[in-house]
Protein backbone atom coordinates (compact mmCIF):
# COMPACT_ATOMS: atom_id res chain seq x y z
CA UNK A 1 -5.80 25.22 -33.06
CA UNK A 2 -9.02 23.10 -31.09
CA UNK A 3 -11.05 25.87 -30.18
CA UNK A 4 -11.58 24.88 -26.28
CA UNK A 5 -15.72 23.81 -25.23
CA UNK A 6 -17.32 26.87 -23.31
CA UNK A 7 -17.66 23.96 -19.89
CA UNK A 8 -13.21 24.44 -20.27
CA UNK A 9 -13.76 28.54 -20.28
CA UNK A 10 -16.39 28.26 -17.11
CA UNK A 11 -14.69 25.58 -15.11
CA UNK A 12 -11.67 27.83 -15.50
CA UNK A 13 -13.05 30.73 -14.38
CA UNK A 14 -14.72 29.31 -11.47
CA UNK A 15 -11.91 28.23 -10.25
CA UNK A 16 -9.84 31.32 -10.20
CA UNK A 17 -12.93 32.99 -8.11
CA UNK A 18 -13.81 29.98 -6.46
CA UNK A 19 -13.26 30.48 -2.16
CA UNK A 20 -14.81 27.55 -0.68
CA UNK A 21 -13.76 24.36 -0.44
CA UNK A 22 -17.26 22.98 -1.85
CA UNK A 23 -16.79 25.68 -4.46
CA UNK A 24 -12.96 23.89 -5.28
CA UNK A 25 -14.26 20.26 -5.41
CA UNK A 26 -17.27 20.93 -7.49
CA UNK A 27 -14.41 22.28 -10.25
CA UNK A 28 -12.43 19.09 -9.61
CA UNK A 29 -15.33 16.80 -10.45
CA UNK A 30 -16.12 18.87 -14.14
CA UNK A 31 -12.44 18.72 -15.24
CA UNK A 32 -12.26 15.19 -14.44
CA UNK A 33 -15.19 14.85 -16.50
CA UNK A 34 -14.11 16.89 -19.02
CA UNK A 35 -10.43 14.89 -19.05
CA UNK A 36 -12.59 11.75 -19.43
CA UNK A 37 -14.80 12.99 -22.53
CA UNK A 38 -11.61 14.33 -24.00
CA UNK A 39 -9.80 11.14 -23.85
CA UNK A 40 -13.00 8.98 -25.10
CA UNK A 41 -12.95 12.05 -28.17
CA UNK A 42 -9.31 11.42 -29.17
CA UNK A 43 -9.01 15.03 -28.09
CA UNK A 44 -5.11 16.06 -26.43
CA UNK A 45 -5.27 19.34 -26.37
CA UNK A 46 -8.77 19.36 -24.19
CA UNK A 47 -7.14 16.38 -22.15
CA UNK A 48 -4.79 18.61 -21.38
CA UNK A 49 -6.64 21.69 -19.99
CA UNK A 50 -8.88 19.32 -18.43
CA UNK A 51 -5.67 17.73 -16.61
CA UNK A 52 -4.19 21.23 -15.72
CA UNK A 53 -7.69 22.32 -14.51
CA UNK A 54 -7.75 18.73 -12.06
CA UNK A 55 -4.20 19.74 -10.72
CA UNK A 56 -4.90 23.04 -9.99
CA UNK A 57 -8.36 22.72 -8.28
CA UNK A 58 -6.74 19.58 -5.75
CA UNK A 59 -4.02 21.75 -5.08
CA UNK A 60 -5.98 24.87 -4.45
CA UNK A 61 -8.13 22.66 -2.24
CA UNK A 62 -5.91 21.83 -0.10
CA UNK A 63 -4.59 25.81 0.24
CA UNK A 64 -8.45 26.10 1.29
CA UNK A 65 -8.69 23.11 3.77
CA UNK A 66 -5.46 24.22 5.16
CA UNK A 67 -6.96 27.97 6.23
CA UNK A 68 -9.90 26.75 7.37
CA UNK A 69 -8.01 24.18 9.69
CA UNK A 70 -6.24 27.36 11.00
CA UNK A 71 -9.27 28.81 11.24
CA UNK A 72 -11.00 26.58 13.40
CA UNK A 73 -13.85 25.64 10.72
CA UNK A 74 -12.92 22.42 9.25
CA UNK A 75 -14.68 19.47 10.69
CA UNK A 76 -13.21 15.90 10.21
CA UNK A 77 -14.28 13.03 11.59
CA UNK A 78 -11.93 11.72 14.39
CA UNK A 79 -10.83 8.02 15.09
CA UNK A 80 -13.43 5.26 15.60
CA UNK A 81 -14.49 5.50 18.89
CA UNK A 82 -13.38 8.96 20.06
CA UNK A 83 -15.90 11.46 20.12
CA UNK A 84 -14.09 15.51 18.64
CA UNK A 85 -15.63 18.35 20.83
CA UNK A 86 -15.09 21.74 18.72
CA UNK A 87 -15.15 25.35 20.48
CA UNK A 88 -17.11 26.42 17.97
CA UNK A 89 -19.78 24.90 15.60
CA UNK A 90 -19.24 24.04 12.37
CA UNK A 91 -22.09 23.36 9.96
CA UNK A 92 -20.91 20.41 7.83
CA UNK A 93 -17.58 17.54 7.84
CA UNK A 94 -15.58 17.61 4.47
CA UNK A 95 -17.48 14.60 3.02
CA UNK A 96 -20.98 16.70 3.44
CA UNK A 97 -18.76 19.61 1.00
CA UNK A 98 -18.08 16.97 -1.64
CA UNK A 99 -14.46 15.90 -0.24
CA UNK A 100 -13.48 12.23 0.93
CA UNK A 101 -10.91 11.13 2.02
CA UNK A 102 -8.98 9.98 -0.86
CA UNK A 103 -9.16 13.47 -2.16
CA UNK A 104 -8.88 15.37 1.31
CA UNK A 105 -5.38 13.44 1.13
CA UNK A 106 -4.31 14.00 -2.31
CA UNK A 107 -5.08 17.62 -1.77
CA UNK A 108 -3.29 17.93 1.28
CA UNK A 109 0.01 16.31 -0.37
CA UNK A 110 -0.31 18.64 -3.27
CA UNK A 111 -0.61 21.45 -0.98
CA UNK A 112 2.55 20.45 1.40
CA UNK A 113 5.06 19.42 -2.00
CA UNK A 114 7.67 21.76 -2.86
CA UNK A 115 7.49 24.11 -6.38
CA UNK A 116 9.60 22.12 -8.00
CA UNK A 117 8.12 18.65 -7.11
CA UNK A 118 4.82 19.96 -7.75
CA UNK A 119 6.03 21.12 -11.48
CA UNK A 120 6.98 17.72 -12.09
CA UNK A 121 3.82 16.33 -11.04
CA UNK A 122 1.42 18.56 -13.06
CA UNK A 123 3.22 18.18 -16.28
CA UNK A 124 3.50 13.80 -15.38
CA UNK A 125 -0.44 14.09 -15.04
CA UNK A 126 -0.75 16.61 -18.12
CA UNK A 127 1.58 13.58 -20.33
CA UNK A 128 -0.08 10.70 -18.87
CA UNK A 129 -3.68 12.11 -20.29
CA UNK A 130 -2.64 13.70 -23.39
CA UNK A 131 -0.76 10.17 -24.05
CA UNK A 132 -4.57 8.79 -23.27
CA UNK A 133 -5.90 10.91 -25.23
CA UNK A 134 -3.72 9.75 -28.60
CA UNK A 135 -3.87 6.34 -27.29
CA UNK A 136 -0.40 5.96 -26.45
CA UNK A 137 -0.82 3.08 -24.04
CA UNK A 138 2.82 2.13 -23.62
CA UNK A 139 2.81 5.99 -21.86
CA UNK A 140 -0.29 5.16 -19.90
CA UNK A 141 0.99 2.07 -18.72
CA UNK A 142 4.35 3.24 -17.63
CA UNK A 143 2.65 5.65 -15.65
CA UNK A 144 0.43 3.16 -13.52
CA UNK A 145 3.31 0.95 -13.34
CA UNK A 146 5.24 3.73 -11.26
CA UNK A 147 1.77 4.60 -9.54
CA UNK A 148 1.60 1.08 -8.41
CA UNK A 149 5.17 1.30 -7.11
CA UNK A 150 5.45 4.43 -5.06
CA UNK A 151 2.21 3.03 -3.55
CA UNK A 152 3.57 0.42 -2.42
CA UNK A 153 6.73 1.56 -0.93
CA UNK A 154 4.23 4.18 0.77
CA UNK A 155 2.62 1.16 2.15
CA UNK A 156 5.58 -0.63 3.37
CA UNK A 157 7.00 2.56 5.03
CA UNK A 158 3.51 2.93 6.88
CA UNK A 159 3.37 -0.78 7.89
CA UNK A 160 7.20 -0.19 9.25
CA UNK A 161 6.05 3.24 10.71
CA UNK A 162 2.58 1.12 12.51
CA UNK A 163 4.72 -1.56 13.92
CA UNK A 164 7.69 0.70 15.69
CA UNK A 165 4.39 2.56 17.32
CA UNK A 166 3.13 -0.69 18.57
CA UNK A 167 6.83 -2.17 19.44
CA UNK A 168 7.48 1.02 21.65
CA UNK A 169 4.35 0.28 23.56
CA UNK A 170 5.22 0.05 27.36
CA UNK A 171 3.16 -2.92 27.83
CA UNK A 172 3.23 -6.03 25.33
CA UNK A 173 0.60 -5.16 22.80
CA UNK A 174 -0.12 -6.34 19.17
CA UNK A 175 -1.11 -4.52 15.82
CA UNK A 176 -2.36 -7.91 14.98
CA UNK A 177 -4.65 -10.33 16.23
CA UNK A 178 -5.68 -13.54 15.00
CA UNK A 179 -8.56 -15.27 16.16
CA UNK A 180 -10.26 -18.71 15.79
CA UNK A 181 -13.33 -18.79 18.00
CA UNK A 182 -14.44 -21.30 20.21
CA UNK A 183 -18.05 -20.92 19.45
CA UNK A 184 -20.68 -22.66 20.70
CA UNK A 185 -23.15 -23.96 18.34
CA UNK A 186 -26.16 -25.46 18.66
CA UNK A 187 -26.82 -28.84 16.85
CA UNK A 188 -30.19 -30.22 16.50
CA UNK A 189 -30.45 -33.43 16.32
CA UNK A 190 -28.96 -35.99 18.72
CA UNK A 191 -26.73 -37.48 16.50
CA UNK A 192 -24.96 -34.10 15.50
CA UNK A 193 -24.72 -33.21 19.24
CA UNK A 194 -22.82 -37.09 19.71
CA UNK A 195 -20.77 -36.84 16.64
CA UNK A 196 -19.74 -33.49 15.14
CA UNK A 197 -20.22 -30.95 18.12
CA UNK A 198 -17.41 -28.72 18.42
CA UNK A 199 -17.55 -29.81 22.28
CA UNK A 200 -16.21 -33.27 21.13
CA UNK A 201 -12.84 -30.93 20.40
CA UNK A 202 -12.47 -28.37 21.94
CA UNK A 203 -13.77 -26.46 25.09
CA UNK A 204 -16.75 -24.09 23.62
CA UNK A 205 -17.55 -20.46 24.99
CA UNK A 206 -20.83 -18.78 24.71
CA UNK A 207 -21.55 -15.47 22.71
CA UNK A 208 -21.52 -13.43 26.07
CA UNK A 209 -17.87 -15.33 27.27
CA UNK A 210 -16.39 -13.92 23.89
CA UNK A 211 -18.05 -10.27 23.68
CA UNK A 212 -16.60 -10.03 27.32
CA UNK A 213 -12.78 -10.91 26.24
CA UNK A 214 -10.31 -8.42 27.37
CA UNK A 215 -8.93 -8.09 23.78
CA UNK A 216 -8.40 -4.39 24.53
CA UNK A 217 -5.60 -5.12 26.86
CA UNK A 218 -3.81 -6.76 24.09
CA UNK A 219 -4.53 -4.63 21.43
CA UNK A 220 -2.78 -1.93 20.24
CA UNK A 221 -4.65 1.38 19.71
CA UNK A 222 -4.00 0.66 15.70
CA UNK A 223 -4.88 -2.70 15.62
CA UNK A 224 -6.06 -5.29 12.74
CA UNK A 225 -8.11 -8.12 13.79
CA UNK A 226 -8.90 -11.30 11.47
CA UNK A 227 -11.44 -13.37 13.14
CA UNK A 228 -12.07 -17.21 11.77
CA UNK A 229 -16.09 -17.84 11.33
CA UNK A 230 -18.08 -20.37 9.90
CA UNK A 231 -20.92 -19.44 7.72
CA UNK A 232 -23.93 -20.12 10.49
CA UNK A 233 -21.68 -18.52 13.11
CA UNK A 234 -21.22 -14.91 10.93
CA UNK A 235 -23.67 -12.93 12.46
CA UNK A 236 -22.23 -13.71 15.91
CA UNK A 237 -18.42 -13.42 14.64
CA UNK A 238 -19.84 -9.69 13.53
CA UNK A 239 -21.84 -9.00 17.09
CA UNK A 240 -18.10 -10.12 18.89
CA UNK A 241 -15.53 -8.12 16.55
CA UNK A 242 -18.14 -4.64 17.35
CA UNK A 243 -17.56 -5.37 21.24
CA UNK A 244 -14.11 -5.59 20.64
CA UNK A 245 -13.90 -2.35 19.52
CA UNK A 246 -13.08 -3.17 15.39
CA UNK A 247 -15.21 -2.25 12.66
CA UNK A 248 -15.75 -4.65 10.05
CA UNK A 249 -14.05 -4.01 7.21
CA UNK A 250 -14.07 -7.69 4.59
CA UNK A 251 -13.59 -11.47 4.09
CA UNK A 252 -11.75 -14.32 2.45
CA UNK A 253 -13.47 -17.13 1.44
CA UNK A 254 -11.44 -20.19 2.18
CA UNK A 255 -12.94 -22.96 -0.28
CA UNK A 256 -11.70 -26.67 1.43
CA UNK A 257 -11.22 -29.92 -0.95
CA UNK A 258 -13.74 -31.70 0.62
CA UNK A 259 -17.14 -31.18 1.48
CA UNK A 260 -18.63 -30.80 5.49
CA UNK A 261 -21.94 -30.46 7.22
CA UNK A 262 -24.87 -27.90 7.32
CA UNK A 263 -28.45 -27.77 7.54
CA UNK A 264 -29.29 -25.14 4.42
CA UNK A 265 -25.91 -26.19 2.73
CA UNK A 266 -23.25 -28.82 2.57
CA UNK A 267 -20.61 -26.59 3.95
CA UNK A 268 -17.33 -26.27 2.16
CA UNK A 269 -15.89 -22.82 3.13
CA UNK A 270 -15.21 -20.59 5.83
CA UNK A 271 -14.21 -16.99 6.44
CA UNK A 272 -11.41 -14.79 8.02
CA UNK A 273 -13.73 -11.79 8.73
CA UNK A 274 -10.96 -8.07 8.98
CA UNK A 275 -11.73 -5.84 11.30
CA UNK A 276 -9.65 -2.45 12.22
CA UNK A 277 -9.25 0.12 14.82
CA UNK A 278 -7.30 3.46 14.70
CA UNK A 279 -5.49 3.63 11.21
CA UNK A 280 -4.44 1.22 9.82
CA UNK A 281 -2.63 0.68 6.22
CA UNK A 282 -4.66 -1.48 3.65
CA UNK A 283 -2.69 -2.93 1.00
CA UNK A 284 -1.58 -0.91 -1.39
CA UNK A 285 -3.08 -0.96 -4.43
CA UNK A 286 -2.08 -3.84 -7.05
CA UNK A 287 -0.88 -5.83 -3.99
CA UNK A 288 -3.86 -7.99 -2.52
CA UNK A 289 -4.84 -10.84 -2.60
CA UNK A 290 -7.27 -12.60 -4.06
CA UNK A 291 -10.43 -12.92 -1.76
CA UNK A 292 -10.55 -17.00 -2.43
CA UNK A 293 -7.93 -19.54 -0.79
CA UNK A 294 -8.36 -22.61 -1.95
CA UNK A 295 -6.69 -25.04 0.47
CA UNK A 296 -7.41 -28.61 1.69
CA UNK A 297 -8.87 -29.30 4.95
CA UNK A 298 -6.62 -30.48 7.96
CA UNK A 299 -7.49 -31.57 11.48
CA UNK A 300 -10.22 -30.65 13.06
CA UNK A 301 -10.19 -25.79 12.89
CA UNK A 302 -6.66 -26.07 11.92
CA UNK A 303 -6.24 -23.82 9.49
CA UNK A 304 -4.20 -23.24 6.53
CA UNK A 305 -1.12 -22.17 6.35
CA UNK A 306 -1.52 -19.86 2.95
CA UNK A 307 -4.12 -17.92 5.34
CA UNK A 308 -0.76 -17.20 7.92
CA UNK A 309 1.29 -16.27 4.65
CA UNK A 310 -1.36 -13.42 3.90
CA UNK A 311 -1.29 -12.16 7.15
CA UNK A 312 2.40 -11.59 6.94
CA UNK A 313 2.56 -10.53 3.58
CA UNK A 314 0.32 -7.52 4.48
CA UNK A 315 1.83 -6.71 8.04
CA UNK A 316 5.68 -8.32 8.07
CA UNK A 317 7.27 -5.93 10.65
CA UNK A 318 4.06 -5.95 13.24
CA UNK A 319 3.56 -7.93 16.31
CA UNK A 320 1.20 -10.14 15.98
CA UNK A 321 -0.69 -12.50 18.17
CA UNK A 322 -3.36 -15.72 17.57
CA UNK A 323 -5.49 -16.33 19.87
CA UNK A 324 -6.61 -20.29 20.57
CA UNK A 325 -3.54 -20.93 18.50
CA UNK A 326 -3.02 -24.74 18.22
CA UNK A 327 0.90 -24.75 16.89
CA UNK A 328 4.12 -22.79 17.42
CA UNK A 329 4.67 -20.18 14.63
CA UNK A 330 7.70 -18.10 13.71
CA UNK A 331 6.69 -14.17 14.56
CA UNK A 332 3.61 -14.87 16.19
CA UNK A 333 2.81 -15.15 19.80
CA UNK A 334 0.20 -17.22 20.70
CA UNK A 335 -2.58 -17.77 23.48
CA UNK A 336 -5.12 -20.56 24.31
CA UNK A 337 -6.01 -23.65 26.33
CA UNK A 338 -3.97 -25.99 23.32
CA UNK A 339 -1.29 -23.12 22.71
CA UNK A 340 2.38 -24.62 23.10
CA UNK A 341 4.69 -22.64 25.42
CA UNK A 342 6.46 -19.70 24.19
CA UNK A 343 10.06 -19.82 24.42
CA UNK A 344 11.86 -18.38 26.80
């Protein structure tokens, strides 16, 4: 019988004494050490106490987190934009105690599941790292096959959940917003000001004409924003999405076939800059897309149409909206000077 390492004996009985949530995560952190050492040793039976250990300290986290919320003493950080006031002070938020909010979440799940689900679960993550451990892959595999999958039925059931909030807004709102800016940028020379101005296009606002958009009328309180910039124009796409109210979040690079202007670079790309307010689902896990579209270059800022695709591969069921839309689209409404009329 593998005599268990004297770290198994004193994470063990730290946990069984430990009463504060700081106290709970720091046990987390050494099993999940210890499961990792175990695995890289060829070692199941420590993968397996190491495992057991993990379970039990999320779980008895979120038994902690939960009494302290009754309590009045846990602190969590409320939506962007909406300042908490608290009756009483508390000295630190969950992340300052060693928790994020990945494990805040699964600890709170483990905490709410039934006995019997919860059985089921400990001995699944007990198999899936003694089956690491003897380097059982098939096992291992299995496992994040069916981790991939409940994730992203999760996902979908959130997006679902998102867009019956937004549809059962009394006023028309969106949980999406599309944007291609009508930015104003300043050419140099005389012949870029006569020949490849934006002006020569399209009708151009200044930085202060966007900032002061009334996007929050159209947005919903959970809204996703994906905002078209060129790469001289990014600092000023950032400036606009922050007075919208959306904090940045990423970018696609959308690589064109054919080559463009620039003063530092020949430009070839541009990028959809995400933004988000309130909560909003990311993709689950094993379901993105990759951060490069390659795509050839159309009319003058008409964009492609793999870029749309994305947009309603990640949120099918929401309303969405583009803004200085150019075209009709199926599911979208639209709004600009060169927008065609909506249907009746």
């Amino acid at each position: 019988m593998t005599k268990l390492p004297a770290a198994y004996t004193a994470a063990q009985r730290a946990l069984i004494h430990a009463v504060k949530v700081e106290e709970v995560a720091h046990v987390k952190r050494v099993a999940e050490g210890m499961e990792v050492l175990a695995i890289k040793a060829r070692d199941p039976v420590l993968a397996e106490s190491a495992a057991r250990i993990k379970v039990l300290a999320t779980r008895k986290l979120g038994v902690l987190m939960k009494a302290e919320k009754a309590a009045g003493k846990l602190k969590e950080p409320g939506r962007p934009g909406k300042k908490r006031v608290f009756e009483k002070p508390i000295s630190a938020t969950l992340a300052d105690r060693g928790v994020d909010k990945n494990l805040a979440h699964r600890a709170r799940s483990l905490e709410a599941m039934p006995e019997s689900k919860y059985e089921k679960h400990l001995a699944k993550v007990i198999r899936v790292a003694v089956a690491a451990a003897e380097g059982n892959r098939e096992v291992v595999l299995a496992a994040k096959v069916e981790r991939h999958t409940e994730a992203k039925a999760k996902r979908a059931a959130r997006e679902k959940q998102f867009a019956g909030k937004v549809l059962a807004l009394p006023k028309k709102k969106f949980g999406v917003i599309l944007t291609d800016n009508e930015w104003l940028f300043e050419t140099y020379s005389e012949k870029g000001k006569l020949e490849r101005s934006a002006e020569n296009h399209y009708t151009t606002s200044d930085l202060d004409t966007l900032k002061a958009r009334d996007i929050d009328s159209i947005a919903a309180d959970d809204c996703v924003l994906f905002m078209w910039a060129t790469a001289p124009m990014l600092p000023q796409a950032l400036e606009v999405m922050m007075a919208w109210g959306f904090d940045y979040k990423s970018h696609l690079i959308w690589v064109k076939d054919r080559i463009g202007t620039g003063y530092w670079f020949r430009n070839r790309h541009e990028l959809l800059l995400v933004g988000t307010r309130g909560n909003i689902p990311a993709p689950a896990q094993g379901s993105q897309w990759d951060s490069v579209l390659n795509a050839a270059r159309a009319e003058h800022s008409e964009k492609p149409d793999v870029s749309y695709k994305l947009i309603e591969a990640y949120f099918p069921n929401v309303p969405k909206i583009e803004l200085n839309a150019r075209v009709a689209r199926d599911g979208w409404s639209r709004w600009g000077f060169e927008a065609p009329e909506e249907a009746a």
